[in-house]
C-alpha atoms as a PDB file:
ATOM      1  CA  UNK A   1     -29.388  33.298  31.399  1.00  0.00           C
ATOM      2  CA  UNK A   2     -27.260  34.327  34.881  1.00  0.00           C
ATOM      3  CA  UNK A   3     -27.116  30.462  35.577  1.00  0.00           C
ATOM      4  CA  UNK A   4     -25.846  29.802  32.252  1.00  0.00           C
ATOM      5  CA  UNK A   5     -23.298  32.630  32.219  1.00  0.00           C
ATOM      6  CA  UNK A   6     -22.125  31.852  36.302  1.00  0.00           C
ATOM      7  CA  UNK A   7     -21.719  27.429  34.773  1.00  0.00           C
ATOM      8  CA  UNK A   8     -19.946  28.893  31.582  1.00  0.00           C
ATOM      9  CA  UNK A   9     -17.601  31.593  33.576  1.00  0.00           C
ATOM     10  CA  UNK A  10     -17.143  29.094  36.076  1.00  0.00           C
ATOM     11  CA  UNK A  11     -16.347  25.977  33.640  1.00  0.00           C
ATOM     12  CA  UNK A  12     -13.930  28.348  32.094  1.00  0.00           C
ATOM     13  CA  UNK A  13     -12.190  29.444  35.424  1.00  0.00           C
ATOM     14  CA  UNK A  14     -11.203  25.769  36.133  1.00  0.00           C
ATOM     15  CA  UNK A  15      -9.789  24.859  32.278  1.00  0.00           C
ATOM     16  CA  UNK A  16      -7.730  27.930  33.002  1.00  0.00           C
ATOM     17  CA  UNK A  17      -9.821  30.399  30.047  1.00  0.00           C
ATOM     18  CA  UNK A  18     -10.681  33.349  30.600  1.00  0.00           C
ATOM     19  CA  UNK A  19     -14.333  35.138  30.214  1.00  0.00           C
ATOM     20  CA  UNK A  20     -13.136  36.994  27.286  1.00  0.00           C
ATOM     21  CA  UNK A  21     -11.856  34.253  26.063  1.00  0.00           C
ATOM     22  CA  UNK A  22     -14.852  32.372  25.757  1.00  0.00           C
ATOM     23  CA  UNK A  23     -15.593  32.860  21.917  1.00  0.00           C
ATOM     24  CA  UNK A  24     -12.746  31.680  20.815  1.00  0.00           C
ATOM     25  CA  UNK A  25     -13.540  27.939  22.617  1.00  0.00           C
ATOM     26  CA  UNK A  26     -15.197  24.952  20.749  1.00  0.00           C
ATOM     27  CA  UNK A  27     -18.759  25.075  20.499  1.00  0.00           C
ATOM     28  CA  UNK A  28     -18.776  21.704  23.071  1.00  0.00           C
ATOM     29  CA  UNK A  29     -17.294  24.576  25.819  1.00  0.00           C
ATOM     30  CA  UNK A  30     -19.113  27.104  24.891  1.00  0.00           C
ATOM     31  CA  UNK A  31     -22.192  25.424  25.064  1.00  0.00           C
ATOM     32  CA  UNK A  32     -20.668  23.640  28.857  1.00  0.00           C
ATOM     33  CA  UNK A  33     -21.374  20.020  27.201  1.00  0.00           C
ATOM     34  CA  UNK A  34     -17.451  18.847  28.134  1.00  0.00           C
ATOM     35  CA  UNK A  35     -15.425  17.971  31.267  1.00  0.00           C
ATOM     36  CA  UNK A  36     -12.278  19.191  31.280  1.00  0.00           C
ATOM     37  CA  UNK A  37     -11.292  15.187  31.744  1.00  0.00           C
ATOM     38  CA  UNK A  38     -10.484  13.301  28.436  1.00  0.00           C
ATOM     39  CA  UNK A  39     -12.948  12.385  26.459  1.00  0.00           C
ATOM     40  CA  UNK A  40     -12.761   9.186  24.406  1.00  0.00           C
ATOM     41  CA  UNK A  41     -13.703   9.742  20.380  1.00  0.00           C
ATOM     42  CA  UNK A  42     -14.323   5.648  19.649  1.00  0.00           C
ATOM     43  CA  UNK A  43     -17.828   4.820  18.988  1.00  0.00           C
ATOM     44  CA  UNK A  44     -20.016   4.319  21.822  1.00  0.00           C
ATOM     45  CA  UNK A  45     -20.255   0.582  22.577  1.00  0.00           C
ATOM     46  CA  UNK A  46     -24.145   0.640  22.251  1.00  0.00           C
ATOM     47  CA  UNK A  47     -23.689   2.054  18.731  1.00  0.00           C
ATOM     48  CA  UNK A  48     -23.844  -0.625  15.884  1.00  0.00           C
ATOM     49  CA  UNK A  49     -20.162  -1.580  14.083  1.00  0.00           C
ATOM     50  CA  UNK A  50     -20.010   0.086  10.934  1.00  0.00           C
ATOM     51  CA  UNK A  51     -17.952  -0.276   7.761  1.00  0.00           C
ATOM     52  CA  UNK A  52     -14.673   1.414   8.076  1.00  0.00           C
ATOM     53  CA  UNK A  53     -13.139   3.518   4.884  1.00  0.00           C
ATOM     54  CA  UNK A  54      -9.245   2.123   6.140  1.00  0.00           C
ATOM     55  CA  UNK A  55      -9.015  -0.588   8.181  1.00  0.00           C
ATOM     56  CA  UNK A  56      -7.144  -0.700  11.058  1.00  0.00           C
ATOM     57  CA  UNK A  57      -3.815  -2.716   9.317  1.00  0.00           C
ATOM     58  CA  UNK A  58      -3.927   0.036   7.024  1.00  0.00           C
ATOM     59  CA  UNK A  59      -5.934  -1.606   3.804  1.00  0.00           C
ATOM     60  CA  UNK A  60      -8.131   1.030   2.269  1.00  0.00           C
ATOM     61  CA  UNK A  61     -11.573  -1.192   2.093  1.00  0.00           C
ATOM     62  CA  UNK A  62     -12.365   0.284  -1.301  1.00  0.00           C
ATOM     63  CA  UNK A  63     -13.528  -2.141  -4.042  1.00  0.00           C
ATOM     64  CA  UNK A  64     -13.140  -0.733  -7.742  1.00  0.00           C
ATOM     65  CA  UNK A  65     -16.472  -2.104  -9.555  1.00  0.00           C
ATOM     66  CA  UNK A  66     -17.748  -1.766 -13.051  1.00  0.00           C
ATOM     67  CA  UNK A  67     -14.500  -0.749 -14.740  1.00  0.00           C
ATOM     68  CA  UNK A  68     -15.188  -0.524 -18.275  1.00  0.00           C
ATOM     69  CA  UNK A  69     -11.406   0.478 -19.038  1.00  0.00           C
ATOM     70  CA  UNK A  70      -9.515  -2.530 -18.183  1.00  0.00           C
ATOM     71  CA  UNK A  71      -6.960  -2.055 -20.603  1.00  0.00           C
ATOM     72  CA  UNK A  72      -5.364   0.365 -18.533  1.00  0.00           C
ATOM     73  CA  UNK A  73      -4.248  -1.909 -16.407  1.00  0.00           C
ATOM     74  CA  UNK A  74      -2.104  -3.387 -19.259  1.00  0.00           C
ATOM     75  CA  UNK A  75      -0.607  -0.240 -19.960  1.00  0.00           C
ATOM     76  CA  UNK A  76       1.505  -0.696 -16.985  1.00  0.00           C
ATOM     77  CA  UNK A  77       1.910  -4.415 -16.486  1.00  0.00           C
ATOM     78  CA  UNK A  78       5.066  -4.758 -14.179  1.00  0.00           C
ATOM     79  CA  UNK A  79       2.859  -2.487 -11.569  1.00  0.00           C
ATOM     80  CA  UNK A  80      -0.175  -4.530 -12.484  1.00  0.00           C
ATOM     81  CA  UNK A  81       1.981  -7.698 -11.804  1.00  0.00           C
ATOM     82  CA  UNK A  82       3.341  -6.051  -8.366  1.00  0.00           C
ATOM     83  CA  UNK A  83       0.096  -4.843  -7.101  1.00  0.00           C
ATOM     84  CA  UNK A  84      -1.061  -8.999  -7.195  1.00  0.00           C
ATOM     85  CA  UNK A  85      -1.382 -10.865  -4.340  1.00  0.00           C
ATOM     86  CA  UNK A  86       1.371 -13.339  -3.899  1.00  0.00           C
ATOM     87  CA  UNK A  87      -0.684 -16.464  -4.640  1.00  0.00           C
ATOM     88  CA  UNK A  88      -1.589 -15.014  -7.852  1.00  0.00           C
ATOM     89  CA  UNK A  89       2.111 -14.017  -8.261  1.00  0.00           C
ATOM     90  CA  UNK A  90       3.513 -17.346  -7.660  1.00  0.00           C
ATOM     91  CA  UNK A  91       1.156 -18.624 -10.035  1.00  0.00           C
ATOM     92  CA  UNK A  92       1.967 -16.360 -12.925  1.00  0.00           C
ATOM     93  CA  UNK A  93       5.724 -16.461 -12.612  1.00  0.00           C
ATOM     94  CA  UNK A  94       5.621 -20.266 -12.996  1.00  0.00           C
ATOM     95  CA  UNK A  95       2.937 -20.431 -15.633  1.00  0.00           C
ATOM     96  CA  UNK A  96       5.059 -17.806 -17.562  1.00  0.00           C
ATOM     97  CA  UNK A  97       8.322 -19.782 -17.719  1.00  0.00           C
ATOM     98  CA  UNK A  98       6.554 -23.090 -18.195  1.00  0.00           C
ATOM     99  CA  UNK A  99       4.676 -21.534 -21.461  1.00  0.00           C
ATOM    100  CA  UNK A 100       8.121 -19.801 -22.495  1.00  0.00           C
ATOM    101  CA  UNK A 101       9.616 -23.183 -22.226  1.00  0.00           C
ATOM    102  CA  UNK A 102       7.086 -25.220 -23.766  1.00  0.00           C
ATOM    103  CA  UNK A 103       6.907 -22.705 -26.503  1.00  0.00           C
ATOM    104  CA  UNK A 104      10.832 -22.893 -27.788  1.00  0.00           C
ATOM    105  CA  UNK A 105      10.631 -26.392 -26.955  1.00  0.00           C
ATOM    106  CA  UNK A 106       8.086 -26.925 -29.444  1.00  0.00           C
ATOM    107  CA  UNK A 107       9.870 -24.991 -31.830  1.00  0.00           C
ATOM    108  CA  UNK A 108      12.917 -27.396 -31.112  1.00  0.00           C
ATOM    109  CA  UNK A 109      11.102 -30.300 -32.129  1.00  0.00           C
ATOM    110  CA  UNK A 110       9.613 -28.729 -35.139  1.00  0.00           C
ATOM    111  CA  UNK A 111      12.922 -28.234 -36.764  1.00  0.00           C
ATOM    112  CA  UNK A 112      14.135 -31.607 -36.040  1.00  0.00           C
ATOM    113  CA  UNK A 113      10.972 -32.996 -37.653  1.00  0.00           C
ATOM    114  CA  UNK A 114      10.975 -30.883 -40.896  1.00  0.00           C
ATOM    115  CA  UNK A 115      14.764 -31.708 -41.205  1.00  0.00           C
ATOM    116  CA  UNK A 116      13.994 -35.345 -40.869  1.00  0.00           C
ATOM    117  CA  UNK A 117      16.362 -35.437 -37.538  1.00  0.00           C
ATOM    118  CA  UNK A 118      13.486 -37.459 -35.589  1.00  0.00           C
ATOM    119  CA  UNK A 119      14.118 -39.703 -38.300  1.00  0.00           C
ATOM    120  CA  UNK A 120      17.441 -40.328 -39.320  1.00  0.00           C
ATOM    121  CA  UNK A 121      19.116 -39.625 -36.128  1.00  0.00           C
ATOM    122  CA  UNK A 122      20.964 -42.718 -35.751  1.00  0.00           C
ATOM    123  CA  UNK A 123      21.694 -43.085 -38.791  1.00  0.00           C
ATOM    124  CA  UNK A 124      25.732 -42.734 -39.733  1.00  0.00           C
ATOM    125  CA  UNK A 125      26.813 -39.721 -41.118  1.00  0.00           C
ATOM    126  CA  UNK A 126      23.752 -37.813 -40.565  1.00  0.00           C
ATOM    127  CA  UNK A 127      24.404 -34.578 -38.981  1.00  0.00           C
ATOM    128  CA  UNK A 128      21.191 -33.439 -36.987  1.00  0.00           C
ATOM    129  CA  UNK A 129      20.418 -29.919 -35.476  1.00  0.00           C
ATOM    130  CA  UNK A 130      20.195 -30.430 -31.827  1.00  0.00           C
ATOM    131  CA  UNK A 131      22.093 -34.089 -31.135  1.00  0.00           C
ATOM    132  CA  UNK A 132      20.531 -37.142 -28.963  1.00  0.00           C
ATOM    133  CA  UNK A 133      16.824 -34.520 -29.933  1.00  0.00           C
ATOM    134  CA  UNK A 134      14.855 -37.302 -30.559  1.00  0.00           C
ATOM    135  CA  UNK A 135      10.992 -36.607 -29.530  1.00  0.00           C
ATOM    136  CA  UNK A 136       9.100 -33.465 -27.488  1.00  0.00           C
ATOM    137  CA  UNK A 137      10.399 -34.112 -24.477  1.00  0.00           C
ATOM    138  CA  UNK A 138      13.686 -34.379 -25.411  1.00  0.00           C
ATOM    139  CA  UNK A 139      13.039 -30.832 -27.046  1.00  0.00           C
ATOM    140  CA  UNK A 140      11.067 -29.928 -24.177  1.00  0.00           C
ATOM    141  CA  UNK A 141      14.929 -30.258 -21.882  1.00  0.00           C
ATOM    142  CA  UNK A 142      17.147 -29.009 -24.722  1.00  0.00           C
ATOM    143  CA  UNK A 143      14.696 -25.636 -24.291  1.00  0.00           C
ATOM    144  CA  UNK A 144      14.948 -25.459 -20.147  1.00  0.00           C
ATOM    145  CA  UNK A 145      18.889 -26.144 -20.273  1.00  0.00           C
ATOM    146  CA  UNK A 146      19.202 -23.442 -22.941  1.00  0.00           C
ATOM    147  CA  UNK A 147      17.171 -20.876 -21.105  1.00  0.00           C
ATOM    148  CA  UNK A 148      18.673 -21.998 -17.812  1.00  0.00           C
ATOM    149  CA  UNK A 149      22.187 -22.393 -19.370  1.00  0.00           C
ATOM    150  CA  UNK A 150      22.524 -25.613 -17.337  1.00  0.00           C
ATOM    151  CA  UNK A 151      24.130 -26.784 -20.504  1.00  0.00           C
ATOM    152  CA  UNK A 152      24.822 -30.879 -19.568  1.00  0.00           C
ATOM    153  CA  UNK A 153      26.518 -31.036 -22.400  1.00  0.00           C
ATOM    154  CA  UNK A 154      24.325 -34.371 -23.693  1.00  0.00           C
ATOM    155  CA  UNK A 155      22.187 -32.436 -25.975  1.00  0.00           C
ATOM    156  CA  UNK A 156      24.618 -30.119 -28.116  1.00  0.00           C
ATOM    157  CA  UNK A 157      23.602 -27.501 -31.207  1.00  0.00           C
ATOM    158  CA  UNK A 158      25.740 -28.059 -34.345  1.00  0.00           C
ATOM    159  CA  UNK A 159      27.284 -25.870 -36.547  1.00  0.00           C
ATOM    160  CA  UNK A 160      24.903 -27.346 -39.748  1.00  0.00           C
ATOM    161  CA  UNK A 161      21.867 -25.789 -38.631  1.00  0.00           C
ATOM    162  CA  UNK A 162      21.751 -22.698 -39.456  1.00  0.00           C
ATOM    163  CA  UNK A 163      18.210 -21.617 -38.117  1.00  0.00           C
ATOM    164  CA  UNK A 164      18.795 -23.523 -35.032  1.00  0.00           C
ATOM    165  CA  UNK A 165      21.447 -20.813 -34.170  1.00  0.00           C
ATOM    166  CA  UNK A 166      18.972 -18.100 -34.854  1.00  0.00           C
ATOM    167  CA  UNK A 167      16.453 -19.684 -32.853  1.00  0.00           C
ATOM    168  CA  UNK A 168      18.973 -19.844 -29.697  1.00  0.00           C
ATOM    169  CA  UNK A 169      19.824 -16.060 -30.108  1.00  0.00           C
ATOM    170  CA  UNK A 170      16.104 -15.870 -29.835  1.00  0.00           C
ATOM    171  CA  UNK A 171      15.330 -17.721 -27.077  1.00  0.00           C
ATOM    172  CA  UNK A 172      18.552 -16.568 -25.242  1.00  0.00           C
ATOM    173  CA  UNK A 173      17.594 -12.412 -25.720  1.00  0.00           C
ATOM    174  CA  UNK A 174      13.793 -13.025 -24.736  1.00  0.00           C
ATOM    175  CA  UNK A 175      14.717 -15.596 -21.899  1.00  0.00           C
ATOM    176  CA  UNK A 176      16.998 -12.559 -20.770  1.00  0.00           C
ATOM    177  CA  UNK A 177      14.017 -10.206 -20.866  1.00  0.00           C
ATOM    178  CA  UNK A 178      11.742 -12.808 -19.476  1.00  0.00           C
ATOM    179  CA  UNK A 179      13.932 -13.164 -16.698  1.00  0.00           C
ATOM    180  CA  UNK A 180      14.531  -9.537 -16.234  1.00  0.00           C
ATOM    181  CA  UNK A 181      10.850  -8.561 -15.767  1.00  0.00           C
ATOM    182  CA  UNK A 182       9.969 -11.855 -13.231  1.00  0.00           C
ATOM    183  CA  UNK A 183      12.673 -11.791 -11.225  1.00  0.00           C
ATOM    184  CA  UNK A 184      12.845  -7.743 -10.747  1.00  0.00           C
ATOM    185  CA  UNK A 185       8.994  -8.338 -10.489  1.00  0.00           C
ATOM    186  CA  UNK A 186       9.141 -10.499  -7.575  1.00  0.00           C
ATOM    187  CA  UNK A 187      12.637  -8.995  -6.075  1.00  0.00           C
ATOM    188  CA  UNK A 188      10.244  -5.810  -6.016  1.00  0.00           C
ATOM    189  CA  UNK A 189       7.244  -7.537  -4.338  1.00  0.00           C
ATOM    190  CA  UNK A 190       9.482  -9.078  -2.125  1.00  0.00           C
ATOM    191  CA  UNK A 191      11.323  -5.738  -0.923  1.00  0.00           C
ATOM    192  CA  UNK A 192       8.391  -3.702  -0.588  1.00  0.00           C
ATOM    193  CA  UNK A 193       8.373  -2.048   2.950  1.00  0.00           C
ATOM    194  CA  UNK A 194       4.522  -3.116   4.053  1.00  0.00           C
ATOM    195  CA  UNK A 195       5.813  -5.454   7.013  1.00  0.00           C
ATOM    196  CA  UNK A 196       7.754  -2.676   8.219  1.00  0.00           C
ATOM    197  CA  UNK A 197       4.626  -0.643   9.039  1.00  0.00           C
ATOM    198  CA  UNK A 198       3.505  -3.463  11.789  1.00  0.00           C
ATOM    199  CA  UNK A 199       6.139  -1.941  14.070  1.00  0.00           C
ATOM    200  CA  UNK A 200       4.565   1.328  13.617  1.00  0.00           C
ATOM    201  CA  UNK A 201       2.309   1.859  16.351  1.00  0.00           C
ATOM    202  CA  UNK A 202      -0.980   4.175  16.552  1.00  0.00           C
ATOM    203  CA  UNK A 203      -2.508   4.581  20.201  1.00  0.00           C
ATOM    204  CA  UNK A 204      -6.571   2.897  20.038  1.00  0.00           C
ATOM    205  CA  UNK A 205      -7.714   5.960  20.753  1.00  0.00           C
ATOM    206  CA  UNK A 206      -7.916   9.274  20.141  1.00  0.00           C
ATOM    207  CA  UNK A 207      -8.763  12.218  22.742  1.00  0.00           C
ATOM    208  CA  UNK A 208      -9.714  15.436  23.489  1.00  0.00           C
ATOM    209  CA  UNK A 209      -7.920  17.483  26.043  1.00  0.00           C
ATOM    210  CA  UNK A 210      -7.453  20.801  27.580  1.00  0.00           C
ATOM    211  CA  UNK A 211      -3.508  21.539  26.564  1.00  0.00           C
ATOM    212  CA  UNK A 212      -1.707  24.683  27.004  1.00  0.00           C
ATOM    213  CA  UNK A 213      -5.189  26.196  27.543  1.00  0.00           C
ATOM    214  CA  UNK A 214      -6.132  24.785  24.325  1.00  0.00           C
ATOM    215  CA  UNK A 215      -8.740  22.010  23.399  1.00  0.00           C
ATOM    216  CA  UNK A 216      -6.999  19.744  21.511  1.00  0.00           C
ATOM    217  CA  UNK A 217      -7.442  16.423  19.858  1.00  0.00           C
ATOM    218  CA  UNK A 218      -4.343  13.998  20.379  1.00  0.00           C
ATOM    219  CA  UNK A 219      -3.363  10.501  19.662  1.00  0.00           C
ATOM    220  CA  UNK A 220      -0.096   9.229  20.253  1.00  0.00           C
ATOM    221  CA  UNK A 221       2.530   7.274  17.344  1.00  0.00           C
ATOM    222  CA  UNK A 222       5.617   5.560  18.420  1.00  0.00           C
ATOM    223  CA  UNK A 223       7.968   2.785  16.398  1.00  0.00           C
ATOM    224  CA  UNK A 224       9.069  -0.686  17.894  1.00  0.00           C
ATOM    225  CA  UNK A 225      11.981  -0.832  15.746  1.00  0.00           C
ATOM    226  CA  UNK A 226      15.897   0.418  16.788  1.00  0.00           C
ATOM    227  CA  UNK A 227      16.401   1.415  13.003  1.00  0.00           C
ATOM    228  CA  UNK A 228      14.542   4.564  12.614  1.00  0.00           C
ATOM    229  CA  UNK A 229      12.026   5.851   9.905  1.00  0.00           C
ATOM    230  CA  UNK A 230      14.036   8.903   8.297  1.00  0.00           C
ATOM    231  CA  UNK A 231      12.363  12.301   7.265  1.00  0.00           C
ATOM    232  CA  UNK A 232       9.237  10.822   8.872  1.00  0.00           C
ATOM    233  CA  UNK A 233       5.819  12.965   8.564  1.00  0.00           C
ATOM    234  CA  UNK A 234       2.233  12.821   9.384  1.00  0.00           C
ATOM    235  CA  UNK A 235      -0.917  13.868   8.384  1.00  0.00           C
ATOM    236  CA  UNK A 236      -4.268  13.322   8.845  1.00  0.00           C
ATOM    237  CA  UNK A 237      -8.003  13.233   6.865  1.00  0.00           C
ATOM    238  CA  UNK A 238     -11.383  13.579   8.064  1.00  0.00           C
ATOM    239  CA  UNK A 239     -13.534  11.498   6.068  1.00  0.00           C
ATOM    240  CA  UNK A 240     -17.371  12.097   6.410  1.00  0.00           C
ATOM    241  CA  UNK A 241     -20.850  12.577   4.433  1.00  0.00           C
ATOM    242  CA  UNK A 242     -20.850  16.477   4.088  1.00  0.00           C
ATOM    243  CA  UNK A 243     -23.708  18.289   2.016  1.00  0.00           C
ATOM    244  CA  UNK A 244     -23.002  21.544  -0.010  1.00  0.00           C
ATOM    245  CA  UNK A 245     -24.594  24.728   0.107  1.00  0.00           C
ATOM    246  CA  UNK A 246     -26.003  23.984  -3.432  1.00  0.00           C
ATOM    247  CA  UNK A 247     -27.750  20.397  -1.966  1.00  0.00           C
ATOM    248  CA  UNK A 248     -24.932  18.433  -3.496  1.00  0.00           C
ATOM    249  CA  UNK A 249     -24.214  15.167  -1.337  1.00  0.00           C
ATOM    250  CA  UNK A 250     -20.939  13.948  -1.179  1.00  0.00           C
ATOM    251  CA  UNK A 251     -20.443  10.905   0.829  1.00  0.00           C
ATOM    252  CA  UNK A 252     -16.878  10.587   1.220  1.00  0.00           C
ATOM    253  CA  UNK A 253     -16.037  13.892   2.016  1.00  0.00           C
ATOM    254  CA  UNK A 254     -12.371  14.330   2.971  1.00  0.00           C
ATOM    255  CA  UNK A 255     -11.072  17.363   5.019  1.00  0.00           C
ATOM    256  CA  UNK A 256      -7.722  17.969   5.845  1.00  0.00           C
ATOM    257  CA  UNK A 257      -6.917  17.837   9.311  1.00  0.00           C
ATOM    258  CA  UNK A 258      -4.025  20.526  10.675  1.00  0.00           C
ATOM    259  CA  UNK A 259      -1.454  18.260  13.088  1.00  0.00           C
ATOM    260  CA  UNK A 260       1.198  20.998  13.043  1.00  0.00           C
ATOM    261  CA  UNK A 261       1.750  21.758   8.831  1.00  0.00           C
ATOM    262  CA  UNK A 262       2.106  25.653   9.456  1.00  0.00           C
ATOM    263  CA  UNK A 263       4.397  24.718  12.190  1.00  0.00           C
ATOM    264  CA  UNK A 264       6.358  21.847  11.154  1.00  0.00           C
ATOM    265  CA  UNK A 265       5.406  20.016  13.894  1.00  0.00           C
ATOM    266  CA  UNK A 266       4.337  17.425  11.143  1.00  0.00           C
ATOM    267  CA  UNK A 267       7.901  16.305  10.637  1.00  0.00           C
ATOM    268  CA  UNK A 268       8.528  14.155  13.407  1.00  0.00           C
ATOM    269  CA  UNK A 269      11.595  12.282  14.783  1.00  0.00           C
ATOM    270  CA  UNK A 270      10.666   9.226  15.734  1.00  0.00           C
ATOM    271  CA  UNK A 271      13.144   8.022  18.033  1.00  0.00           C
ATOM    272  CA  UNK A 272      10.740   7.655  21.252  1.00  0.00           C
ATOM    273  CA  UNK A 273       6.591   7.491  21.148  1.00  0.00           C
ATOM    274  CA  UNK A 274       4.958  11.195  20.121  1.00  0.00           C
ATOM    275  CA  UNK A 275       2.143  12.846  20.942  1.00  0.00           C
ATOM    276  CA  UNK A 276       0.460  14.328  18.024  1.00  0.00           C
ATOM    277  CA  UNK A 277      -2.148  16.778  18.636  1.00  0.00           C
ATOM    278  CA  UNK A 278      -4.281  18.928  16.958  1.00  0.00           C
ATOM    279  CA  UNK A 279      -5.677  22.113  18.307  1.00  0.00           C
ATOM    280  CA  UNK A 280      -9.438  22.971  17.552  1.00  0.00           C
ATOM    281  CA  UNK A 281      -9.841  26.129  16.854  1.00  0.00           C
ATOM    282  CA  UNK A 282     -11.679  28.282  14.181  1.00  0.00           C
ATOM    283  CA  UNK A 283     -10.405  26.338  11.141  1.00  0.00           C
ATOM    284  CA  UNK A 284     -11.029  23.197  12.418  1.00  0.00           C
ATOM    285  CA  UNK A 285     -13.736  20.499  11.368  1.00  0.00           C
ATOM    286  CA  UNK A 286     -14.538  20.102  14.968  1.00  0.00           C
ATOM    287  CA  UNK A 287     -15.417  23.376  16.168  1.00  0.00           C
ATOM    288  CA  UNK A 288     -18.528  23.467  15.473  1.00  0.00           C
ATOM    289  CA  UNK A 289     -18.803  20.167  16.580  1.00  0.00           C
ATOM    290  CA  UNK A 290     -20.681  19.779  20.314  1.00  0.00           C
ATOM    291  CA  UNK A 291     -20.075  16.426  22.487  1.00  0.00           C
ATOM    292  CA  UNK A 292     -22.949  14.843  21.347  1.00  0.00           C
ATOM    293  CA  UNK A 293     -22.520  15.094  17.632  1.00  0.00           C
ATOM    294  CA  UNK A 294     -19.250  13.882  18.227  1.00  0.00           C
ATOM    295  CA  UNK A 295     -20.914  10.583  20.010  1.00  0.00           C
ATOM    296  CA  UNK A 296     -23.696  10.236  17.075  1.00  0.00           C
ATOM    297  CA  UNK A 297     -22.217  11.537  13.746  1.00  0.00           C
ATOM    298  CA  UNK A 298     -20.339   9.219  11.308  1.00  0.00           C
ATOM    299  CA  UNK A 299     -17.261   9.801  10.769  1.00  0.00           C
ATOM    300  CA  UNK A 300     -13.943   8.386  10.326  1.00  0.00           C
ATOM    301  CA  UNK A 301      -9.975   9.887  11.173  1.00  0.00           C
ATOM    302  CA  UNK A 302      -7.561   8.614   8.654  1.00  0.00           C
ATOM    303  CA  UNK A 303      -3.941   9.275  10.064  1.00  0.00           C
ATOM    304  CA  UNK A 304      -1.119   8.439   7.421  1.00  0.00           C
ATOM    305  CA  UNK A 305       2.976   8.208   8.404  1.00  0.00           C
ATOM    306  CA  UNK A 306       5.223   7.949   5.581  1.00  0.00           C
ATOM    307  CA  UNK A 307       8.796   7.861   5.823  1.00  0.00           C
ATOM    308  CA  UNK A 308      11.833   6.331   4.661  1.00  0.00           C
ATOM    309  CA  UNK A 309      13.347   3.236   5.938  1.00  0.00           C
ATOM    310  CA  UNK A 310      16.825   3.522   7.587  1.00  0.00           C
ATOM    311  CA  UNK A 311      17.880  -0.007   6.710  1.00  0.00           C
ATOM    312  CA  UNK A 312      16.483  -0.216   3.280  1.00  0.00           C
ATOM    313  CA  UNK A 313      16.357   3.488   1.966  1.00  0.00           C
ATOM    314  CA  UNK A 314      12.452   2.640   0.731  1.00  0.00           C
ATOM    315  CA  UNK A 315       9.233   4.460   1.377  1.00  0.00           C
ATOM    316  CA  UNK A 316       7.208   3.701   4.064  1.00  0.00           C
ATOM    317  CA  UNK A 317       3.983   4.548   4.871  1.00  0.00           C
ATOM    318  CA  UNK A 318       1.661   3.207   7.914  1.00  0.00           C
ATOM    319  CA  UNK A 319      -2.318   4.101   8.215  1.00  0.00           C
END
């Protein structure tokens, strides 16, 4: 027990603690299982890759399965349409204006058969709804250049069709809203701020340090970019299996993680690279945590940055 004490007391004399300080250390100093040198928290390289919760781009490697509900996702279909990956997008917002235009097109023809205009439209004197409409494809045209409003003047509306004109106030209001939704679809897709978070740099790894006579874990954050993220701020998550008092497992346990809320050192300026740490004391997740649980236990440190854009005025976020 005297050996243990004289290692302890003198461990604590060189990190600059005190003996009556020694309770309020981690249990990895209080149990003399850490250097006062920095100590890497990436997986050991012996230890077998696992699956990550968030990769390291940012993408959450969650896959929703068995989702009985998949109406939902109707109930908000611009978001649904937004949250697509751009193949997929591409695809819809042509298949949507080639249906919309094959529909009125085909509408187009059906009047000029049932008034005979496929017919008799040579003939002298006969008046016909759309003129030189003379089969689908011809329809097919007459409905892109009135959604379009190309309007090449060869195939003209007349005045002596009176549901022809009701049928291009149709076609003109819902090619408006069709217009509306896939163009502010894709505008929104287009402008979303995701590329903006590859300038945002995260250090590889994360640390544990003696700072200000604390132990503290740190990792450092910096942007590439000369326009700056505005109102920037940080947090982070501890994600890990965790097993209730009452015998409950929860797999994905997530713990908040204290990088300076109570003092506002969470609201960062992000003009030059920062140094984020977090101290581990009593409330942490990691003080009862010893060097070698560290090195074997599975768990996972989700950091998120969110932030406005200066050049844009958007949300950002980077993981």
């Amino acid at each position: 027990m005297a050996g243990d004490s004289r290692i302890l007391m003198d461990h604590n004399m060189e990190i600059g603690v005190t003996p009556a300080q020694v309770k309020k250390l981690p249990k990895h100093l209080r149990d003399a299982q850490i250097s006062t040198e920095r100590t890497h928290l990436i997986s050991d390289p012996v230890k077998k890759p696992r699956q990550r919760y968030v990769q390291k781009d940012g993408k959450c490697n969650v896959h929703h399965g068995n989702v009985q509900e998949t109406y939902r996702y109707l109930s908000d279909l611009f978001t649904t349409l937004v949250d697509l990956r751009w193949r997929l997008s591409l695809f819809i917002f042509t298949l949507v204006y080639i249906v919309n235009w094959l529909f009125f097109g085909f509408l187009w023809w059906l009047i000029a058969l049932i008034r005979g205009d496929l017919v008799h439209a040579d003939e002298d004197g006969w008046t016909p709804c759309v003129e030189n409409l003379n089969s689908f494809v011809s329809a097919f045209l007459f409905s892109i250049e009135t959604e379009t409003t190309i309007g090449y003047g060869y195939r003209v509306i007349t005045e002596k069709c009176p549901e022809g004109i009701i049928l291009l106030l149709v076609q003109a209001i819902l090619g408006s809203i069709v217009n509306a939704m896939m163009v502010g679809c894709m505008f929104v897709k287009i402008s979303q701020p995701k590329n903006r978070a590859e300038t945002l740099m995260f250090s590889h790894n994360a640390v544990i340090s003696v700072r200000d006579n604390k132990m503290c874990l740190m990792f450092r954050v910096g942007d590439l970019r000369n326009s700056h993220i505005v109102e920037a701020s940080i947090r982070a998550k501890l994600i890990r299996s965790q097993q209730t008092k009452e015998g409950e497992f929860i797999p994905l346990n997530q713990t908040d993680i204290n990088i300076g809320f109570d003092t506002g050192d969470d609201r960062l300026f992000l003009v030059s690279p920062l140094i984020i740490s977090h101290e581990i004391n009593e409330r942490s997740p990691f003080w009862e945590m010893t060097l070698t649980q560290m090195e074997k236990e599975e768990f996972e440190i989700v950091v998120i940055l969110e932030g406005m854009v200066e050049a844009t005025g958007m949300e950002q976020w980077g993981r």
